[in-house]
C-alpha atoms as a PDB file:
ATOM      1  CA  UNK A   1     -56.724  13.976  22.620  1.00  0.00           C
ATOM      2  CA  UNK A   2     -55.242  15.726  19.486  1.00  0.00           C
ATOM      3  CA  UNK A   3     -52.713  17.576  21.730  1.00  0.00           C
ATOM      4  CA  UNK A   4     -50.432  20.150  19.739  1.00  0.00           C
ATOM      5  CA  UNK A   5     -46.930  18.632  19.159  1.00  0.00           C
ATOM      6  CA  UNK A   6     -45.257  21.681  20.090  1.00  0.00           C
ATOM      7  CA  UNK A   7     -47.018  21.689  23.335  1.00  0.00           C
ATOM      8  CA  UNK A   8     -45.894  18.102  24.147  1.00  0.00           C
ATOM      9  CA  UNK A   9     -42.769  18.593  23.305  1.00  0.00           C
ATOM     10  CA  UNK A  10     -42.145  21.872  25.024  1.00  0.00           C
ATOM     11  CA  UNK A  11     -43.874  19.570  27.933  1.00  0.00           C
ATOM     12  CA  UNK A  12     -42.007  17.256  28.131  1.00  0.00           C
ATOM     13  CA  UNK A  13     -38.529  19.604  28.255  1.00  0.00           C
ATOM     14  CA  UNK A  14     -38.075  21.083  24.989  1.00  0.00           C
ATOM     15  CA  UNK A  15     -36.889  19.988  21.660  1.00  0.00           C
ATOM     16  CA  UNK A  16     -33.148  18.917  22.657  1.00  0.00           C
ATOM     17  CA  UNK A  17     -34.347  17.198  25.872  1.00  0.00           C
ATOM     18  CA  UNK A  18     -36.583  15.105  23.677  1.00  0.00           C
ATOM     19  CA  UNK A  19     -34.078  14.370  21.100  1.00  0.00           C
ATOM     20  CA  UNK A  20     -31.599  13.012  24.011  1.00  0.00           C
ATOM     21  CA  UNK A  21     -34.212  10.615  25.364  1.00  0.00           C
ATOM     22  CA  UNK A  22     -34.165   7.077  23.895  1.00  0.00           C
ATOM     23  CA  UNK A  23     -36.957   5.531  22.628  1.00  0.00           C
ATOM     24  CA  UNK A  24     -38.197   4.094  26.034  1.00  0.00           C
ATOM     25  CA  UNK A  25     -38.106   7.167  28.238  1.00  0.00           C
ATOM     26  CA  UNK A  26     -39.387   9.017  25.394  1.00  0.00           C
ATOM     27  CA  UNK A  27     -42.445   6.160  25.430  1.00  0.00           C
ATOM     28  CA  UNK A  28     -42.352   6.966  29.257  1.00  0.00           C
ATOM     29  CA  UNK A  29     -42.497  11.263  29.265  1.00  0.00           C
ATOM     30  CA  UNK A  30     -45.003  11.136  26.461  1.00  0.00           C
ATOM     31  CA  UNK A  31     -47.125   8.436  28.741  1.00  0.00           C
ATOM     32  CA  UNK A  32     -46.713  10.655  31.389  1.00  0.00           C
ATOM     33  CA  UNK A  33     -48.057  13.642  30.009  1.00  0.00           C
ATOM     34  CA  UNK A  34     -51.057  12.124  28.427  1.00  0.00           C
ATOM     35  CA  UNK A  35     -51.686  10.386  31.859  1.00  0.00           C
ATOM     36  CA  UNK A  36     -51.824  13.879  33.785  1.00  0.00           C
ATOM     37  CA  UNK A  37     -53.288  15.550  30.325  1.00  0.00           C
ATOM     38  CA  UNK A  38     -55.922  12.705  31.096  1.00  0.00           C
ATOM     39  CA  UNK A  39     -56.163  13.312  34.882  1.00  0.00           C
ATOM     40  CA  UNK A  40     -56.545  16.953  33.985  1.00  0.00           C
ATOM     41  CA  UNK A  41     -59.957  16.757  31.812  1.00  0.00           C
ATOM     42  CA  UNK A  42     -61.061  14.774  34.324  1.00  0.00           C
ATOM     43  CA  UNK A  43     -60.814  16.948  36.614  1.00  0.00           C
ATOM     44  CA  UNK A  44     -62.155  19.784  34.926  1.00  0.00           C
ATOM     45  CA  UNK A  45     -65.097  18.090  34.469  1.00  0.00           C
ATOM     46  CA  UNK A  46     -65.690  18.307  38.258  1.00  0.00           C
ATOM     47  CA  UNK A  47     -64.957  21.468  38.600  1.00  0.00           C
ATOM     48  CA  UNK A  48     -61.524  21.336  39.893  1.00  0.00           C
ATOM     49  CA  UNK A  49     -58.526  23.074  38.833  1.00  0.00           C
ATOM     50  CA  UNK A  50     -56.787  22.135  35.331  1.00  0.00           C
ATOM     51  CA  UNK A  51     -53.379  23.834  36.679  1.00  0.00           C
ATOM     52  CA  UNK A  52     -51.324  23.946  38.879  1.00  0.00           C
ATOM     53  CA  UNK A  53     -50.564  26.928  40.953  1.00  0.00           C
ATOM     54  CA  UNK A  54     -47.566  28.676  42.311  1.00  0.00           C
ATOM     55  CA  UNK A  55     -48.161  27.402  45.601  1.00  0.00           C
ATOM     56  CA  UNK A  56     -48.269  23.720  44.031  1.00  0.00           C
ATOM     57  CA  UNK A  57     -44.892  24.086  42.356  1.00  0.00           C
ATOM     58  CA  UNK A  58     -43.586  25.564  45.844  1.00  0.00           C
ATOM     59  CA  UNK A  59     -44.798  22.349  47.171  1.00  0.00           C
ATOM     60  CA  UNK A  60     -42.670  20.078  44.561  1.00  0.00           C
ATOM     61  CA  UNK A  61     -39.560  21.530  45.299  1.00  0.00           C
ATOM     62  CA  UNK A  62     -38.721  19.418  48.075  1.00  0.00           C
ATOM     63  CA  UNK A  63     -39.809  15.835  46.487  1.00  0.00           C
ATOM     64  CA  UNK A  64     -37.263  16.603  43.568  1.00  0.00           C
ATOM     65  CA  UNK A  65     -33.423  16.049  43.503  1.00  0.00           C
ATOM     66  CA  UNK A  66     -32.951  18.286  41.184  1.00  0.00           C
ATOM     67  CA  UNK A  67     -33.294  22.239  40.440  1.00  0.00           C
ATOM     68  CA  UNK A  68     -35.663  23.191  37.905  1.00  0.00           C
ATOM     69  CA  UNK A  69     -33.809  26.012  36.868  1.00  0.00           C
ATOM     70  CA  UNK A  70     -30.478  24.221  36.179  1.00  0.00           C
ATOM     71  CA  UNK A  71     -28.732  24.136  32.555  1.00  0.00           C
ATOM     72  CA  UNK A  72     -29.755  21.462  30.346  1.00  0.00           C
ATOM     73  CA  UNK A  73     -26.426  20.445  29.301  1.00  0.00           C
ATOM     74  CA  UNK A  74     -25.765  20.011  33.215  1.00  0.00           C
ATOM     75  CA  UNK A  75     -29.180  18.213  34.017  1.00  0.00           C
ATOM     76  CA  UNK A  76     -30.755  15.237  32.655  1.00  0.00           C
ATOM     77  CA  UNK A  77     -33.645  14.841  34.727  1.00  0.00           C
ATOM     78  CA  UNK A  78     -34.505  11.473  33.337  1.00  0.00           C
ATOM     79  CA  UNK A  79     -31.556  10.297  35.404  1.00  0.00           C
ATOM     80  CA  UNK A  80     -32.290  12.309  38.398  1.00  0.00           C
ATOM     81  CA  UNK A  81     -35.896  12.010  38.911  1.00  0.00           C
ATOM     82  CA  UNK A  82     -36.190   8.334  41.035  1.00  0.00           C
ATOM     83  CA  UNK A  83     -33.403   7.385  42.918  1.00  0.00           C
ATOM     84  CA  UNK A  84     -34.534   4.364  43.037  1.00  0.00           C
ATOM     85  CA  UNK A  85     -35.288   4.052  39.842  1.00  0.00           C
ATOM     86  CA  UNK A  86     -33.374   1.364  37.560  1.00  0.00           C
ATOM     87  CA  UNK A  87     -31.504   4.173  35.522  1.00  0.00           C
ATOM     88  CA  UNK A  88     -29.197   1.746  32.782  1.00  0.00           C
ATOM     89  CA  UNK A  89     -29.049   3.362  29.831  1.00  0.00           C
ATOM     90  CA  UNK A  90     -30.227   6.379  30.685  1.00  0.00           C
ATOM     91  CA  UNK A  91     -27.357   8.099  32.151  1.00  0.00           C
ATOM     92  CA  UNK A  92     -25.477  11.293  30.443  1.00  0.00           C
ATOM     93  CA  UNK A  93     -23.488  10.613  27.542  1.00  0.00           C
ATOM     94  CA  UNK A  94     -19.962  11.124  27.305  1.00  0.00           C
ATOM     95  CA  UNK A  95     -19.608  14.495  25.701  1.00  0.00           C
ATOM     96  CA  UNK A  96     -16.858  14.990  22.334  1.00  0.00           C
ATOM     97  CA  UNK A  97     -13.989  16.660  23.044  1.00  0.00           C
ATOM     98  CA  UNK A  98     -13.115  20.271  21.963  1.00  0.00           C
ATOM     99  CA  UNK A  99     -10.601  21.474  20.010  1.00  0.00           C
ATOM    100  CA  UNK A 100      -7.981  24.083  21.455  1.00  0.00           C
ATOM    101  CA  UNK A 101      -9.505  27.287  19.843  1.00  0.00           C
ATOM    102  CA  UNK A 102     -13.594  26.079  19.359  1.00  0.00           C
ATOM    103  CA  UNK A 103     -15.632  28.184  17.249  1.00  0.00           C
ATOM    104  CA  UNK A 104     -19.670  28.932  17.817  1.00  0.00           C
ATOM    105  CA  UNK A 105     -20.356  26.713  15.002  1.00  0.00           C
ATOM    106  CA  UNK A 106     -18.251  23.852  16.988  1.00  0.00           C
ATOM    107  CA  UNK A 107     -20.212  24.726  20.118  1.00  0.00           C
ATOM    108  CA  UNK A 108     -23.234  24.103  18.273  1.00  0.00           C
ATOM    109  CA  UNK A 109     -22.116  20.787  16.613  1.00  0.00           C
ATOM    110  CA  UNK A 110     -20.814  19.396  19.929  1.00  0.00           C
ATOM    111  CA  UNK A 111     -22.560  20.779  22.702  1.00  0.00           C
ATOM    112  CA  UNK A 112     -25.722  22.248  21.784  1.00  0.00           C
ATOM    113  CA  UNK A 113     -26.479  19.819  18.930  1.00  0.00           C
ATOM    114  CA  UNK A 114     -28.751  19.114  17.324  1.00  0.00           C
ATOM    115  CA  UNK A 115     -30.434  22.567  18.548  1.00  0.00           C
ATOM    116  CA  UNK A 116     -33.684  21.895  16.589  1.00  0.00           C
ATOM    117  CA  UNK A 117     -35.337  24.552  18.203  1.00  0.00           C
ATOM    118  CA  UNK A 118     -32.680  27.014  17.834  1.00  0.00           C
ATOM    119  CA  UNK A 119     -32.766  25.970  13.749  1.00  0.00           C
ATOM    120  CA  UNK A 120     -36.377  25.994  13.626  1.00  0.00           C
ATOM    121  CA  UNK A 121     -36.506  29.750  15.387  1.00  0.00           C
ATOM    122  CA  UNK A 122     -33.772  31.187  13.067  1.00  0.00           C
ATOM    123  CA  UNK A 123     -35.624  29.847   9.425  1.00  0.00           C
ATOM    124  CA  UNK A 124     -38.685  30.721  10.502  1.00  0.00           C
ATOM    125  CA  UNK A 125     -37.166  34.593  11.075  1.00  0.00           C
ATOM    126  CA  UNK A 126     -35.435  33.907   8.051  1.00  0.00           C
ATOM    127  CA  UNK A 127     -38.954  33.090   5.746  1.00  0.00           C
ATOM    128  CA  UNK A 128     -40.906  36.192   7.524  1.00  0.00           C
ATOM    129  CA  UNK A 129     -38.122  38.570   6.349  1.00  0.00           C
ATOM    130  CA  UNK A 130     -37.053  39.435   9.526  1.00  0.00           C
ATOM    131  CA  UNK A 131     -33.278  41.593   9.522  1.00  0.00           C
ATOM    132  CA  UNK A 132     -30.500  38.987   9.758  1.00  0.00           C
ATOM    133  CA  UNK A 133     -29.655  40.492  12.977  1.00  0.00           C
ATOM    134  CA  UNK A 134     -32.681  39.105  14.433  1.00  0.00           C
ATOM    135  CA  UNK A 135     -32.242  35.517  12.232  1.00  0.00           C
ATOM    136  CA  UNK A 136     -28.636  35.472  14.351  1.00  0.00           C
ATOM    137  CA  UNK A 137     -30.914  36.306  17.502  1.00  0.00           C
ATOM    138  CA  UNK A 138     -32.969  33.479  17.181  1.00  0.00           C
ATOM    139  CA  UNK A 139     -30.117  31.423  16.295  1.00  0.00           C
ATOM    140  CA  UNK A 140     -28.746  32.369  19.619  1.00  0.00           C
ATOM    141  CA  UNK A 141     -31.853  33.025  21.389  1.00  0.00           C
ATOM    142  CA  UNK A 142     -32.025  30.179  23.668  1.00  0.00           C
ATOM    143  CA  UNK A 143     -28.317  29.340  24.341  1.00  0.00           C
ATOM    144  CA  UNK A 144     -28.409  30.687  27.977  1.00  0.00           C
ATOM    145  CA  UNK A 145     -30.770  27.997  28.769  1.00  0.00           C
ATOM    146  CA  UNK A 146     -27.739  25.295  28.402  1.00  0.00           C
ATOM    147  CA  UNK A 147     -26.176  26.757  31.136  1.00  0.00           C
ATOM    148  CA  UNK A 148     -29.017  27.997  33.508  1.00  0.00           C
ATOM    149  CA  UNK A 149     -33.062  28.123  32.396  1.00  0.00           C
ATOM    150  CA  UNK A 150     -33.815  30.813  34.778  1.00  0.00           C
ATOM    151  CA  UNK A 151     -32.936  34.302  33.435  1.00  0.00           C
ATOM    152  CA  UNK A 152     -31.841  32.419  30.716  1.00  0.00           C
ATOM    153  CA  UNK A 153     -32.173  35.374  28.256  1.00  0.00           C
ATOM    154  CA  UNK A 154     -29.450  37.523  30.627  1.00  0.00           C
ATOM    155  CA  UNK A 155     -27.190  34.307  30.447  1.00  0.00           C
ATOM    156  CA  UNK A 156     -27.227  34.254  26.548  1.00  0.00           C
ATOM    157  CA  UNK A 157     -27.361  37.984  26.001  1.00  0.00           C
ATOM    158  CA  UNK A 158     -24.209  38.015  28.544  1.00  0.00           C
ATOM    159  CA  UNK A 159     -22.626  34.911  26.933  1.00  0.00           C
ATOM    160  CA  UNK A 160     -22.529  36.872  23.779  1.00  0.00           C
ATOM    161  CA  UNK A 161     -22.815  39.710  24.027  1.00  0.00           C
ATOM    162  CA  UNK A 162     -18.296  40.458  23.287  1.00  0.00           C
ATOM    163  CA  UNK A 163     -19.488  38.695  20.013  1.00  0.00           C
ATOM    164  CA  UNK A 164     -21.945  40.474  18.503  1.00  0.00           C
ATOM    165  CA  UNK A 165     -24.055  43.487  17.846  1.00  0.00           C
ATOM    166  CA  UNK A 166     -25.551  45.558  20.944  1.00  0.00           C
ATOM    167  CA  UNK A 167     -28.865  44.769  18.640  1.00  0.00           C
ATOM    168  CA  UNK A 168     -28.639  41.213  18.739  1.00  0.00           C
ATOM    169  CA  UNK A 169     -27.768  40.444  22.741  1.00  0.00           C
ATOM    170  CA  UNK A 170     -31.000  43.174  23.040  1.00  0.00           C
ATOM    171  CA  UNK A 171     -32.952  40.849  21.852  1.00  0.00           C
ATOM    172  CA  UNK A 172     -31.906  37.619  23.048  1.00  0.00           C
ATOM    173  CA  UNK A 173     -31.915  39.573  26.674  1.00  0.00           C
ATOM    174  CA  UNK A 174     -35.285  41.097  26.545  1.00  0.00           C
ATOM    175  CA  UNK A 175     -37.382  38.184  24.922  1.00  0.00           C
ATOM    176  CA  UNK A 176     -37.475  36.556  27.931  1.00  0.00           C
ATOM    177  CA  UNK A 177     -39.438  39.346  29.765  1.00  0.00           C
ATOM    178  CA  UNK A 178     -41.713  39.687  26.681  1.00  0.00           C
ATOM    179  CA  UNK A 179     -42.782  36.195  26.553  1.00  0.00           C
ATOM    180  CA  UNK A 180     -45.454  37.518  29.540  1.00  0.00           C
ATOM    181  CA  UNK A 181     -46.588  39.716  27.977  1.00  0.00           C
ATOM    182  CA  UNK A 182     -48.954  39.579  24.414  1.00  0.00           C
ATOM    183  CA  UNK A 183     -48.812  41.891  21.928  1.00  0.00           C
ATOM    184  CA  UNK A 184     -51.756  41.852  19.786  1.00  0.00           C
ATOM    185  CA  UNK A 185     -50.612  43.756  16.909  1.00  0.00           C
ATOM    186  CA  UNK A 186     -48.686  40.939  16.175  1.00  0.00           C
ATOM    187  CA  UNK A 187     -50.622  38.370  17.122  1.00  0.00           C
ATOM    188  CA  UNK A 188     -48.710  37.247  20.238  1.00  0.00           C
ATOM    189  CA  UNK A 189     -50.627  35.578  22.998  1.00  0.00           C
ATOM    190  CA  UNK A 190     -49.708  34.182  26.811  1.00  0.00           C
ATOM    191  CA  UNK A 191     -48.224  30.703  26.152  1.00  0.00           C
ATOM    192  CA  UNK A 192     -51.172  28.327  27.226  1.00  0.00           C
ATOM    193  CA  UNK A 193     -47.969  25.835  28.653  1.00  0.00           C
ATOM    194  CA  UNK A 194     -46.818  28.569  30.843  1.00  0.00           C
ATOM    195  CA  UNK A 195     -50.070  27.923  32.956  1.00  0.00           C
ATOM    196  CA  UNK A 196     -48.601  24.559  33.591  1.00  0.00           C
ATOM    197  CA  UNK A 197     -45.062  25.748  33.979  1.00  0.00           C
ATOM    198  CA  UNK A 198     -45.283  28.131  35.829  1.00  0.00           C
ATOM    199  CA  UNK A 199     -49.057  28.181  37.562  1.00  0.00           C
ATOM    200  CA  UNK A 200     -52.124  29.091  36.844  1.00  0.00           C
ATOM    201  CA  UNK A 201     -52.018  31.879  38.989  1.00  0.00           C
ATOM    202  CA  UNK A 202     -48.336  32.603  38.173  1.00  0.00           C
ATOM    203  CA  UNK A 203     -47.571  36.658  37.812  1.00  0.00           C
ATOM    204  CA  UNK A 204     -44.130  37.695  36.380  1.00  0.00           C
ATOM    205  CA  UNK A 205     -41.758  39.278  39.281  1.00  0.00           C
ATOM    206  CA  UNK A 206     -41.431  43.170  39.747  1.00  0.00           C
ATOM    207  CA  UNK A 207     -38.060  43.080  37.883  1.00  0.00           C
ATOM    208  CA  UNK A 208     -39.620  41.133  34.396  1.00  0.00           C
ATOM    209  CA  UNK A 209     -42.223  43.456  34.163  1.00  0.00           C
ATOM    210  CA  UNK A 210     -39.921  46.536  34.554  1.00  0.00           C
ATOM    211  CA  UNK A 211     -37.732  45.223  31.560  1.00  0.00           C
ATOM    212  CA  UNK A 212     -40.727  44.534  29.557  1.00  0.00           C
ATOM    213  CA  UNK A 213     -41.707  48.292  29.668  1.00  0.00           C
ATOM    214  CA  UNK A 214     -38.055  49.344  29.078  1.00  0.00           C
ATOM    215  CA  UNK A 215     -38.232  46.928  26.227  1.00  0.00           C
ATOM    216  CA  UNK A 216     -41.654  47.837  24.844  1.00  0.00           C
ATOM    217  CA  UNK A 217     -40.743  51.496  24.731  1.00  0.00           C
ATOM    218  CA  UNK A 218     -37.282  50.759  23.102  1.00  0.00           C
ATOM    219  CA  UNK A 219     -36.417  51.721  19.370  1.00  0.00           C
ATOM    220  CA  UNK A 220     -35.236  47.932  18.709  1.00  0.00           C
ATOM    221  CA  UNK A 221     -38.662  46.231  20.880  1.00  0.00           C
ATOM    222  CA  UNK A 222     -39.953  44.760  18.108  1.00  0.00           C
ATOM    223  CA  UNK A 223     -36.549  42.997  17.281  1.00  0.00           C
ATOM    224  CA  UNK A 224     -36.731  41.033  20.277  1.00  0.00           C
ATOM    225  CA  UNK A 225     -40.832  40.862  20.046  1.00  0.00           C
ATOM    226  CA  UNK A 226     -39.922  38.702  16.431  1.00  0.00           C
ATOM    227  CA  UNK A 227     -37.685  36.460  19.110  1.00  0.00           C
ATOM    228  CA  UNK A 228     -40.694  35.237  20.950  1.00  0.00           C
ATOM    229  CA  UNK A 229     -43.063  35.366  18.269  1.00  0.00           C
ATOM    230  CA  UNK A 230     -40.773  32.488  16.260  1.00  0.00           C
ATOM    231  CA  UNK A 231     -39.763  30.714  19.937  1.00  0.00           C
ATOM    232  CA  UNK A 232     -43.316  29.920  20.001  1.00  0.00           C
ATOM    233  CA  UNK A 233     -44.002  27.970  17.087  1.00  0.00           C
ATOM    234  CA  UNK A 234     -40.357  26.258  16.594  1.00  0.00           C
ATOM    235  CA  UNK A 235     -40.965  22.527  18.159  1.00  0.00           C
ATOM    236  CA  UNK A 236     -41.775  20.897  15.036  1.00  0.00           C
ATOM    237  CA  UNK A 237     -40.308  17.307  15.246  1.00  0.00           C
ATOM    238  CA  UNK A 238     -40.837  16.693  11.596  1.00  0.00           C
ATOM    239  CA  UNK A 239     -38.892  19.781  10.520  1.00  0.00           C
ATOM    240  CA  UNK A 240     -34.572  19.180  10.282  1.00  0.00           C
ATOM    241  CA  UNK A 241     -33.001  22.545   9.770  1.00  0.00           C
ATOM    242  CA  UNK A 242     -29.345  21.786   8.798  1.00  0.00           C
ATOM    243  CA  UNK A 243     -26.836  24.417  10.568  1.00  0.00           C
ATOM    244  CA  UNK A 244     -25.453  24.740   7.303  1.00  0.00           C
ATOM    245  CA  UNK A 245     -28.266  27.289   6.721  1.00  0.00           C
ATOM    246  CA  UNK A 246     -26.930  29.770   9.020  1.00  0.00           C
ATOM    247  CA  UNK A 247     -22.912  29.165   8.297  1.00  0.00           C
ATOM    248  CA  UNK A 248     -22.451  32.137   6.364  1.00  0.00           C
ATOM    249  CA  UNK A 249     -24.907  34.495   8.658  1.00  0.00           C
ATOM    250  CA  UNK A 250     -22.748  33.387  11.876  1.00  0.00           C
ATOM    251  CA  UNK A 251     -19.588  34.114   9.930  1.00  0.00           C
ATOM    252  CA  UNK A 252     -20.944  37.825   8.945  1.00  0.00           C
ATOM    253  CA  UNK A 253     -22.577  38.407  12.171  1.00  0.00           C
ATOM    254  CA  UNK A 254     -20.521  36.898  14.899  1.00  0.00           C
ATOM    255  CA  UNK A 255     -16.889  37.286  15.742  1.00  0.00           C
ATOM    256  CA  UNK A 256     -15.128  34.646  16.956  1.00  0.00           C
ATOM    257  CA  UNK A 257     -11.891  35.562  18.684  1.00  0.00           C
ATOM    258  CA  UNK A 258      -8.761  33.859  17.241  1.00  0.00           C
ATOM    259  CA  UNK A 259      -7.946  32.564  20.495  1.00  0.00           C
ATOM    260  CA  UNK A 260     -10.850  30.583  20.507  1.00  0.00           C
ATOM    261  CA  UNK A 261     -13.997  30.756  22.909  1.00  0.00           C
ATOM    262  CA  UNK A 262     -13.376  30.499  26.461  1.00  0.00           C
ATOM    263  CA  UNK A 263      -9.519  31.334  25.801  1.00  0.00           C
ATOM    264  CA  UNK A 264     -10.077  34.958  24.733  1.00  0.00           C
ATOM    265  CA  UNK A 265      -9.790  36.741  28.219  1.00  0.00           C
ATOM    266  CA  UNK A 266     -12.890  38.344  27.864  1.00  0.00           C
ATOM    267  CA  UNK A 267     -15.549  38.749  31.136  1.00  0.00           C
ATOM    268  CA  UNK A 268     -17.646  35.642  29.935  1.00  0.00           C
ATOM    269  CA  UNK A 269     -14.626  33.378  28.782  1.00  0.00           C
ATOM    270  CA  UNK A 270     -15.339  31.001  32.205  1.00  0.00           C
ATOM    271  CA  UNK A 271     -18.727  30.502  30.498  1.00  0.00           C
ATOM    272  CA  UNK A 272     -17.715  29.221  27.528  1.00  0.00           C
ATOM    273  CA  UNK A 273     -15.236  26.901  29.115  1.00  0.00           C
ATOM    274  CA  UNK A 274     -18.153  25.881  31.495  1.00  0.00           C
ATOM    275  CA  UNK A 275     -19.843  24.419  28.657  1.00  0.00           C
ATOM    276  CA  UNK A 276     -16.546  23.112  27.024  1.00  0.00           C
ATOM    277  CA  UNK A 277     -15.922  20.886  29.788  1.00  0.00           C
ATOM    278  CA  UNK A 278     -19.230  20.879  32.383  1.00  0.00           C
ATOM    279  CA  UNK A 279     -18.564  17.108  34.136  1.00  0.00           C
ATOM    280  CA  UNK A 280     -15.151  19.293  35.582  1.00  0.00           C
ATOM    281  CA  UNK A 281     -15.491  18.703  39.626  1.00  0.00           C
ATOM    282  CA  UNK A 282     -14.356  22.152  40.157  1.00  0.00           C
END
């Protein structure tokens, strides 16, 4: 069908949901999606819908037992998706432990590893020039997502935000409302899997659009407008970006409180220790 990796993948859950599938589920997903990529063209040709709409995906709720919007380090939906289903070997994995004052660079090697994406956003800022402020953004730019994929740019903007520059958490914030919303001067268009995400007929809420226009008439808009241009085109699964790359930047950039995350006292330090330990009961 000569379907774009970076479609598939983002398909299919994104680069770290991918990488945490074995090779049989992964068999399975990618199966999956070609099936209803498949189903799709077919219908096309007879004139039905290629997408689904909002309506559909209000539909689904009720047939899944899970919520699409949860955290990926608190969902694997692999597990979750057939409870009938013969899950062995497919459940969570026991995550490493801490240590007593963790560091973002710990974070990322035990909790948000291997963060492909996240590695493939910040180089790609890094080649085009882009300010290291808004390399450290893309770094960063998808961390909410790990503990809640709706609003996900609030979460990581607020999950940082003691820890950086007001520059930085603007544009991990705002490049979630600006992914609806092209920009032709720099050749930003509608993601094409957004139609399948989030329905063909899909319009952003009241509240997006109104922080897309504060954005777009802000002084640092087009920091932020770099974060979604290199989100796009960062699922390459033959591309390994070491974090070593980006040591030095997160030591210049971000400041990591000597009592460690999640021990600092600070208004996000529960979210930190949320992702330190997320199979807590309570």
């Amino acid at each position: 069908m000569g379907s774009d990796s970076r479609i598939i993948i983002e398909a299919l859950g994104g680069e770290d949901a991918v990488a945490g599938m074995d090779h049989e589920s992964r068999a399975d997903a990618l199966e999956d999606y070609l099936t209803q990529q498949l189903e799709d063209a077919i219908r096309r040709r007879k004139g039905d819908k290629p997408f689904p709409t909002v309506e559909d995906h209000a539909q689904r709720v009720e047939t899944r037992v899970y919520r699409r919007g949860a955290g990926s380090l608190f969902l694997h939906k692999r597990s979750n998706k057939n409870p009938d289903e013969d899950l062995s070997g497919r459940f969570v994995h026991r995550l490493a432990p801490m240590s007593s004052r963790p560091t973002l660079v710990e974070f990322f090697e035990k909790r948000f590893a291997p963060a492909a994406h996240l590695l493939q956003s910040a180089r790609l800022a890094r080649q085009q020039g882009c300010s290291e402020e808004v390399v450290l953004a893309c770094l960063l730019h998808d961390m909410g997502g790990i503990l809640m994929k709706t609003e996900h740019g609030y979460w990581g903007a607020q999950l940082i935000e003691p820890y950086v520059s007001e520059r930085v958490a603007f544009a991990v914030r705002y490049h979630q409302a600006l992914r609806f919303f092209p920009d032709p001067s720099v050749g930003y268009e509608y993601p094409a899997a957004y139609f399948t995400t989030f329905g063909i007929d899909y319009v952003p809420p009241a509240h997006i659009k109104r922080a897309y226009e504060y954005a777009r008439n802000h002084s640092w808009y087009m920091d932020a407008r770099h974060v979604t241009l290199n989100d796009l085109y960062s699922f390459d699964p033959n591309v390994e970006v070491p974090l070593d790359e980006f040591r030095e930047l997160i030591a210049k950039h971000f400041r990591d409180p000597e009592e460690g995350l999640g021990y600092d006292n600070t208004p996000v330090s529960h979210m930190w220790r949320s992702l330190i330990n997320p199979d807590a009961p309570l």
